[in-house]
Protein backbone atom coordinates (compact mmCIF):
# COMPACT_ATOMS: atom_id res chain seq x y z
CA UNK A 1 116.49 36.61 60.74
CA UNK A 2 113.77 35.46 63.66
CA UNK A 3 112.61 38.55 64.69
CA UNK A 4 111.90 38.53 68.98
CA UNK A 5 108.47 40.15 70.37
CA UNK A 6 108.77 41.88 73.39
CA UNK A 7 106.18 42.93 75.58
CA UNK A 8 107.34 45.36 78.41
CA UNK A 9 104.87 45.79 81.05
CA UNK A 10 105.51 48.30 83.51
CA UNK A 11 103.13 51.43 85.03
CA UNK A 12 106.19 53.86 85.15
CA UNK A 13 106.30 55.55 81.78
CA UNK A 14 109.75 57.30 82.19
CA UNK A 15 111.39 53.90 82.26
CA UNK A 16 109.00 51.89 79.80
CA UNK A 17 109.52 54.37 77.51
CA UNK A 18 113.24 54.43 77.85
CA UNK A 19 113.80 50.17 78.06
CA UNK A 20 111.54 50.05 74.90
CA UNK A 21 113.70 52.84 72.87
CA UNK A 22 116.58 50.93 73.45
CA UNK A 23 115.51 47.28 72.55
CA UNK A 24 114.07 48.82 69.59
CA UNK A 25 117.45 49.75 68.23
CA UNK A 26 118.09 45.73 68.10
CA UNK A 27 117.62 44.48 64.68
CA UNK A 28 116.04 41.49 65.44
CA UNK A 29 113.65 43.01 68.09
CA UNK A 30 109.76 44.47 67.95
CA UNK A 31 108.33 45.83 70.96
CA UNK A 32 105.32 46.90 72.47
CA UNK A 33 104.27 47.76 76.04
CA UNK A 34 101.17 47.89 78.34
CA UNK A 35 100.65 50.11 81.64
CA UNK A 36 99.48 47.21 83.53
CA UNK A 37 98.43 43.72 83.76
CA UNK A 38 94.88 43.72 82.71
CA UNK A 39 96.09 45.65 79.67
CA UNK A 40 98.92 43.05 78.90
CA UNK A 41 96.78 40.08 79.07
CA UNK A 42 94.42 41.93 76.73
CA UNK A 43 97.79 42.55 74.22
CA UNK A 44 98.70 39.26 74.31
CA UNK A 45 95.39 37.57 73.36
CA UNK A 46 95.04 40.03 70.66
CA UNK A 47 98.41 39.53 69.37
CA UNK A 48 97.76 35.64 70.07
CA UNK A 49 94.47 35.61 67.65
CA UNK A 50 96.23 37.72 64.98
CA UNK A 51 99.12 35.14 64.98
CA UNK A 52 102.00 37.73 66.21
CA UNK A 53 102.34 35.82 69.74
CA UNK A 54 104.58 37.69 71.80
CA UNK A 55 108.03 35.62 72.75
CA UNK A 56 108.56 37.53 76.34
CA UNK A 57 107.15 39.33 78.69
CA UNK A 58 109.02 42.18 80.66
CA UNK A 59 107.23 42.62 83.68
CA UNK A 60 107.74 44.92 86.65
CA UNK A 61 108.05 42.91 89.63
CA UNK A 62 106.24 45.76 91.58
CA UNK A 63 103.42 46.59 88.51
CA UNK A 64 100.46 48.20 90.15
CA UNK A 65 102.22 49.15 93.87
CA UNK A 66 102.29 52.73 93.52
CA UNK A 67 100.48 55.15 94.55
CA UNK A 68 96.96 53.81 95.64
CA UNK A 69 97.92 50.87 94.18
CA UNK A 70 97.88 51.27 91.12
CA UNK A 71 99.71 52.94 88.61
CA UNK A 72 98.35 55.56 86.02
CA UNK A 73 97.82 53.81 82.37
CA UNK A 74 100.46 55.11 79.54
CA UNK A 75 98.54 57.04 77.29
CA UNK A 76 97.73 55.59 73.68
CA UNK A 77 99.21 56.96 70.97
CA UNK A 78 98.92 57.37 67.38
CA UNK A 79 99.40 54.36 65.47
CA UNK A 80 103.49 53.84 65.40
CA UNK A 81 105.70 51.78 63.48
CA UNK A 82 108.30 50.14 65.37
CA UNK A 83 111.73 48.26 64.26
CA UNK A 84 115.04 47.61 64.74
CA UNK A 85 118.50 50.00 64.07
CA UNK A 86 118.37 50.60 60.90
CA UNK A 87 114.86 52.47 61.15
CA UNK A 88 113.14 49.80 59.21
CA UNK A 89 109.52 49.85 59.83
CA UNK A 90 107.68 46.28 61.06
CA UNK A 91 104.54 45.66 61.63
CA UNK A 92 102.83 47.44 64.90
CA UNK A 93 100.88 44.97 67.00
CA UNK A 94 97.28 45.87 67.40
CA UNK A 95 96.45 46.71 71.06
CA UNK A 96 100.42 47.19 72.23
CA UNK A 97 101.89 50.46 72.29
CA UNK A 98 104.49 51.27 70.29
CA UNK A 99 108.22 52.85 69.86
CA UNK A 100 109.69 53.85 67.26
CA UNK A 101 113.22 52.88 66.41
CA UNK A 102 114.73 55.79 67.96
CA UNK A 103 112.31 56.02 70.56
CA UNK A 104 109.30 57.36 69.48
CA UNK A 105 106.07 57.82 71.85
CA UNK A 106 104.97 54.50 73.97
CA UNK A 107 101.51 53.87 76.01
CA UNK A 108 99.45 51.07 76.81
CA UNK A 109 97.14 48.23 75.17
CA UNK A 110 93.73 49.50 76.01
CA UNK A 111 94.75 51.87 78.74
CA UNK A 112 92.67 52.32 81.32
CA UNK A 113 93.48 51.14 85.06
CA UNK A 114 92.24 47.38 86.55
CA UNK A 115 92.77 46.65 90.40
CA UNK A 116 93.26 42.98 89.23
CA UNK A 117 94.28 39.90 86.91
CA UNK A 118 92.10 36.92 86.61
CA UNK A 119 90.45 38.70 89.97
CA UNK A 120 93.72 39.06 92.19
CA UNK A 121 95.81 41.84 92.71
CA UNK A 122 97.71 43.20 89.54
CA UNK A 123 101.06 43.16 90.26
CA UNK A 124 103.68 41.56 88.84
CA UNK A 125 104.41 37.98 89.95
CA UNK A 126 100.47 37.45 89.91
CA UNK A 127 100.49 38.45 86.01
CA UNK A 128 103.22 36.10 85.67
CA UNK A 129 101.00 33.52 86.60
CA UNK A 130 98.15 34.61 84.63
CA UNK A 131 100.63 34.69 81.73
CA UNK A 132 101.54 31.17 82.13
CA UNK A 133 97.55 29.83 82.29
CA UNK A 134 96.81 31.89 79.18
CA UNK A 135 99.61 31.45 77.29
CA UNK A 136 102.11 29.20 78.11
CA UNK A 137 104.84 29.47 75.31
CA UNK A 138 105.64 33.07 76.28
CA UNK A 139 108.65 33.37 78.45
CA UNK A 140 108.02 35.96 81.58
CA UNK A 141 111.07 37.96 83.15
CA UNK A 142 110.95 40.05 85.78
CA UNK A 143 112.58 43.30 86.04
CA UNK A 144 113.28 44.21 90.08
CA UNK A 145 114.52 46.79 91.91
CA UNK A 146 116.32 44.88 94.32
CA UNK A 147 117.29 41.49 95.04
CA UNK A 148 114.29 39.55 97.32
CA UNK A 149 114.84 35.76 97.16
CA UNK A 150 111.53 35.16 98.48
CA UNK A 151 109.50 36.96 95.62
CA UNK A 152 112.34 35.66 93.04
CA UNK A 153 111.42 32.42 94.12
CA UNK A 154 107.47 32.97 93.89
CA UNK A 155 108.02 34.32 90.74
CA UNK A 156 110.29 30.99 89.45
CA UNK A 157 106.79 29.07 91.34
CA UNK A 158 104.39 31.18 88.86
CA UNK A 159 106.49 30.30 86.22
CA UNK A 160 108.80 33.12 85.42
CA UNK A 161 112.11 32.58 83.51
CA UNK A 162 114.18 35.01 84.86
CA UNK A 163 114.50 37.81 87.87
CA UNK A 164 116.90 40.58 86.55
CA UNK A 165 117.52 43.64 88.28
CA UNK A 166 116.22 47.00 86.44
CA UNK A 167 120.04 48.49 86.82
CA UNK A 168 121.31 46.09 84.91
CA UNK A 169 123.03 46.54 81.25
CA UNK A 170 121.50 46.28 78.29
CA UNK A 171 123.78 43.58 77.20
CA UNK A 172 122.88 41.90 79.80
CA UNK A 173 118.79 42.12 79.47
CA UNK A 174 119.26 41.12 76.28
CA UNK A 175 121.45 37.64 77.08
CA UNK A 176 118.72 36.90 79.39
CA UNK A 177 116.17 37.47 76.57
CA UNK A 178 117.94 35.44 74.55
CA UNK A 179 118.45 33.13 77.21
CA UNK A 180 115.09 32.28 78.02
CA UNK A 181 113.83 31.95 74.76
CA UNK A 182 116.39 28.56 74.57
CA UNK A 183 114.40 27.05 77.74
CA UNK A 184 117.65 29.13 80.37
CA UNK A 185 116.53 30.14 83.64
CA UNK A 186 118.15 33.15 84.97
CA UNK A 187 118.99 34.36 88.56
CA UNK A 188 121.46 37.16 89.44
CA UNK A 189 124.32 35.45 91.18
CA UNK A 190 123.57 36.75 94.61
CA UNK A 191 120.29 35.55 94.56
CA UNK A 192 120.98 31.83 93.94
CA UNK A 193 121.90 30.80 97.69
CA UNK A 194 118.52 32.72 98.84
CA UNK A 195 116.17 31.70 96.20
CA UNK A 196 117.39 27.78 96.74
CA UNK A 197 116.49 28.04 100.21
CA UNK A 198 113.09 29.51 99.85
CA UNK A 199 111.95 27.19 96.99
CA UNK A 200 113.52 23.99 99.49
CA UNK A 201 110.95 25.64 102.54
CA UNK A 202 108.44 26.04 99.91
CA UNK A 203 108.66 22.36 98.67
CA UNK A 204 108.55 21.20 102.85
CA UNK A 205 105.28 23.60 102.97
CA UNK A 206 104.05 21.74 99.98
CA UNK A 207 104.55 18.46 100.49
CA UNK A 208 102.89 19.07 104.27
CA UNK A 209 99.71 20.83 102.40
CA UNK A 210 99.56 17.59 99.90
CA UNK A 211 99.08 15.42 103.44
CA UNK A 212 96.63 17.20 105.05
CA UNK A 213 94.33 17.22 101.81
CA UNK A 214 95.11 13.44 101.47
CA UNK A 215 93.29 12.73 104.28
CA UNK A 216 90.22 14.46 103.19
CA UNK A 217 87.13 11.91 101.84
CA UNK A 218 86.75 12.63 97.68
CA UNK A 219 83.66 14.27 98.62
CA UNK A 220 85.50 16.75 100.96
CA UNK A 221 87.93 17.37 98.32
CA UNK A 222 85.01 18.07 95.62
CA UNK A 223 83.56 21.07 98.06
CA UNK A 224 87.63 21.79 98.93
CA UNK A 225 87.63 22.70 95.45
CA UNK A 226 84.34 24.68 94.82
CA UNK A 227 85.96 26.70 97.75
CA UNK A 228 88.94 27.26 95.78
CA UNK A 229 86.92 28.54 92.81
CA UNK A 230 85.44 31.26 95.29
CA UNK A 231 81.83 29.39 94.98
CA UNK A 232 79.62 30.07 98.55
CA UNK A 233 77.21 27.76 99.79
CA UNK A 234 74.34 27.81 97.81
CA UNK A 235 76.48 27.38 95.01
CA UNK A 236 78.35 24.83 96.27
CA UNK A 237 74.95 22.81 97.17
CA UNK A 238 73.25 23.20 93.55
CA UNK A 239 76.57 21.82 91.96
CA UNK A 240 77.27 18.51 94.07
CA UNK A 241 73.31 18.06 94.27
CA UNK A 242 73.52 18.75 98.22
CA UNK A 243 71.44 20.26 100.79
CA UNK A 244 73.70 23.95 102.50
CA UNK A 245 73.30 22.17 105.78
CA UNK A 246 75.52 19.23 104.37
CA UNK A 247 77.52 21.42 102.27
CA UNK A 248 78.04 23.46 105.38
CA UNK A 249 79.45 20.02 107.79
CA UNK A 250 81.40 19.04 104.72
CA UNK A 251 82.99 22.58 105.16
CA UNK A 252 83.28 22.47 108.88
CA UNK A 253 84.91 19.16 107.94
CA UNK A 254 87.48 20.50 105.32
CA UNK A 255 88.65 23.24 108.15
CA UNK A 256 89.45 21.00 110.60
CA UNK A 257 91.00 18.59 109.25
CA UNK A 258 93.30 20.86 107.07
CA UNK A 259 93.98 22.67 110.50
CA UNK A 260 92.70 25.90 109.69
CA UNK A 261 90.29 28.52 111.22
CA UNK A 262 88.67 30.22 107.86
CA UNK A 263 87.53 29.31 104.25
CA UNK A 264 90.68 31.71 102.89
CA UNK A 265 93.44 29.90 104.35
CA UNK A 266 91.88 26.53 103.36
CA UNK A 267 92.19 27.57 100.12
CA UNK A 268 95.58 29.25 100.10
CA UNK A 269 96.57 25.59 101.91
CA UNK A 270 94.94 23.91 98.75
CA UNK A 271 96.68 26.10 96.19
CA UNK A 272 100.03 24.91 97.65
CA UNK A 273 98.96 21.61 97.45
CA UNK A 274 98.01 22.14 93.98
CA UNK A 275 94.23 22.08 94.19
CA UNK A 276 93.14 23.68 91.64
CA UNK A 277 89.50 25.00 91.16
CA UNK A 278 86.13 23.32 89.76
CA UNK A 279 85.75 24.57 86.18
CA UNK A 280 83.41 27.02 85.62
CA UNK A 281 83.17 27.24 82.18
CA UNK A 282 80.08 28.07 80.54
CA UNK A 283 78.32 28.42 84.42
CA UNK A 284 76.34 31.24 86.18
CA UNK A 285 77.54 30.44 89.79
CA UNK A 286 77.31 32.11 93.35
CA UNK A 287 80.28 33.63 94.58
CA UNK A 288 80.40 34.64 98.25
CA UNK A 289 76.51 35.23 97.96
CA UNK A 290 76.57 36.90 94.69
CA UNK A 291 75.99 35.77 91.12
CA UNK A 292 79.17 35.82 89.31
């Protein structure tokens, strides 16, 4: 029998603690959990290099909003075997908390609080899209405590699977699992109307951003994306082999003809147009006037 790895990822412990006990009792289910993104992203890549890949993600939609904003890390525990009904012990994943079969103690991967994932803010639909960058194959769902179409449709746009509300049934968690591990995307019923629309105004916003960069020279759209990778200036002006006084008219240029007033909303404009960033890899760069 396939077994299924789920990761749940949520920063209040009462409920991880309880959703993990009771997937464990599923025979063909392992789980482990993290107390916030940062944490996750470090289970999955450790999972990832060990070969145990994770097959979904359970992730609070509102991960990291409480409080100051965010939530206190689930304590690691002792190393646990985890498994399905019968009590059967499986292999533990390193890095993941884990439960035991009839719900023994859960905590984090690596504890410890982060204010952000891939340097935005660590809640939920963000680490769905950090999720999808790092590791594509794993299927995301997000667990919500009430219906929003417009952050169930951001969270279908950063590549979740699924929206499910956290008072559903087990049975029904568990279809969806199963669901979006054969390629199913799932929406509560009472969402669909909503989330259409949204993704429909989204897809207008889009397809307006995609003109306004089209008119932009292909050195405009080189600096466009330096901006997007958070580069300043200076930066900007060692990389394209430029002086900062051009770099700074090509800017000036990028603003107004994208229509906007300040470097952030260029790049939020870009990101909807799916401009993606320079890559960075392997660079020391300036960010904002700082070496990264």
């Amino acid at each position: 029998m396939a077994r299924i790895r789920v990761l749940v990822v949520d920063d209040h412990r009462i409920f991880a603690e309880s959703l993990a006990a009771a997937l464990a009792a599923e025979q063909d289910v392992d789980v482990a959990a993290a107390g916030s993104g940062p944490a996750a992203l470090r289970c999955l890549e450790r999972a990832a290099a060990e070969g145990r890949r994770f097959d979904v993600l359970l992730v609070d939609a509102d991960l990291g909003t409480a409080a100051d904003g965010v939530g206190p890390p689930l304590p690691v525990p002792a190393e646990l075997p985890y498994g399905g009904a019968n009590g059967a012990a499986h292999s533990g994943i390193h890095g993941g908390a884990r439960v035991g079969a009839h719900g023994g103690p859960l905590g984090a991967a690596n504890g410890g609080p982060a204010r952000a994932v891939n340097g935005r803010a660590a809640d939920g639909i963000s680490l769905v899209g950090a999720v999808r960058s790092a590791q594509p194959g794993v299927r995301t769902v997000v667990l919500a405590e009430r219906d929003d179409p417009r952050r169930a449709a951001a969270a279908l746009q950063a590549g979740a699977s699924g929206w499910v509300a956290k008072d559903c049934s087990l049975v029904r968690l568990l279809a969806v699992i199963r669901g979006v591990l054969r390629e199913e995307t799932h929406l509560p019923p009472a969402l669909l109307t909503g989330v259409l629309r949204e993704l429909t105004a989204a897809r207008k916003h889009r397809t307006e951003s995609e003109r306004l960069v089209e008119s932009l020279t292909p050195r405009e759209r080189e600096v466009l994306r330096c901006m997007v990778a958070g580069l300043g200036r200076k930066a900007v002006a060692e990389r394209l082999f430029l002086s900062p006084h051009t770099v700074r008219t090509h800017m000036q240029n990028v603003l107004g003809k994208l229509g906007v007033h300040s470097t952030l909303a260029a790049v939020a404009l870009a990101r909807r147009a799916g401009v993606g960033p320079v890559d960075l890899a392997g660079e020391i760069v300036e960010r904002g006037g700082q070496l990264a």
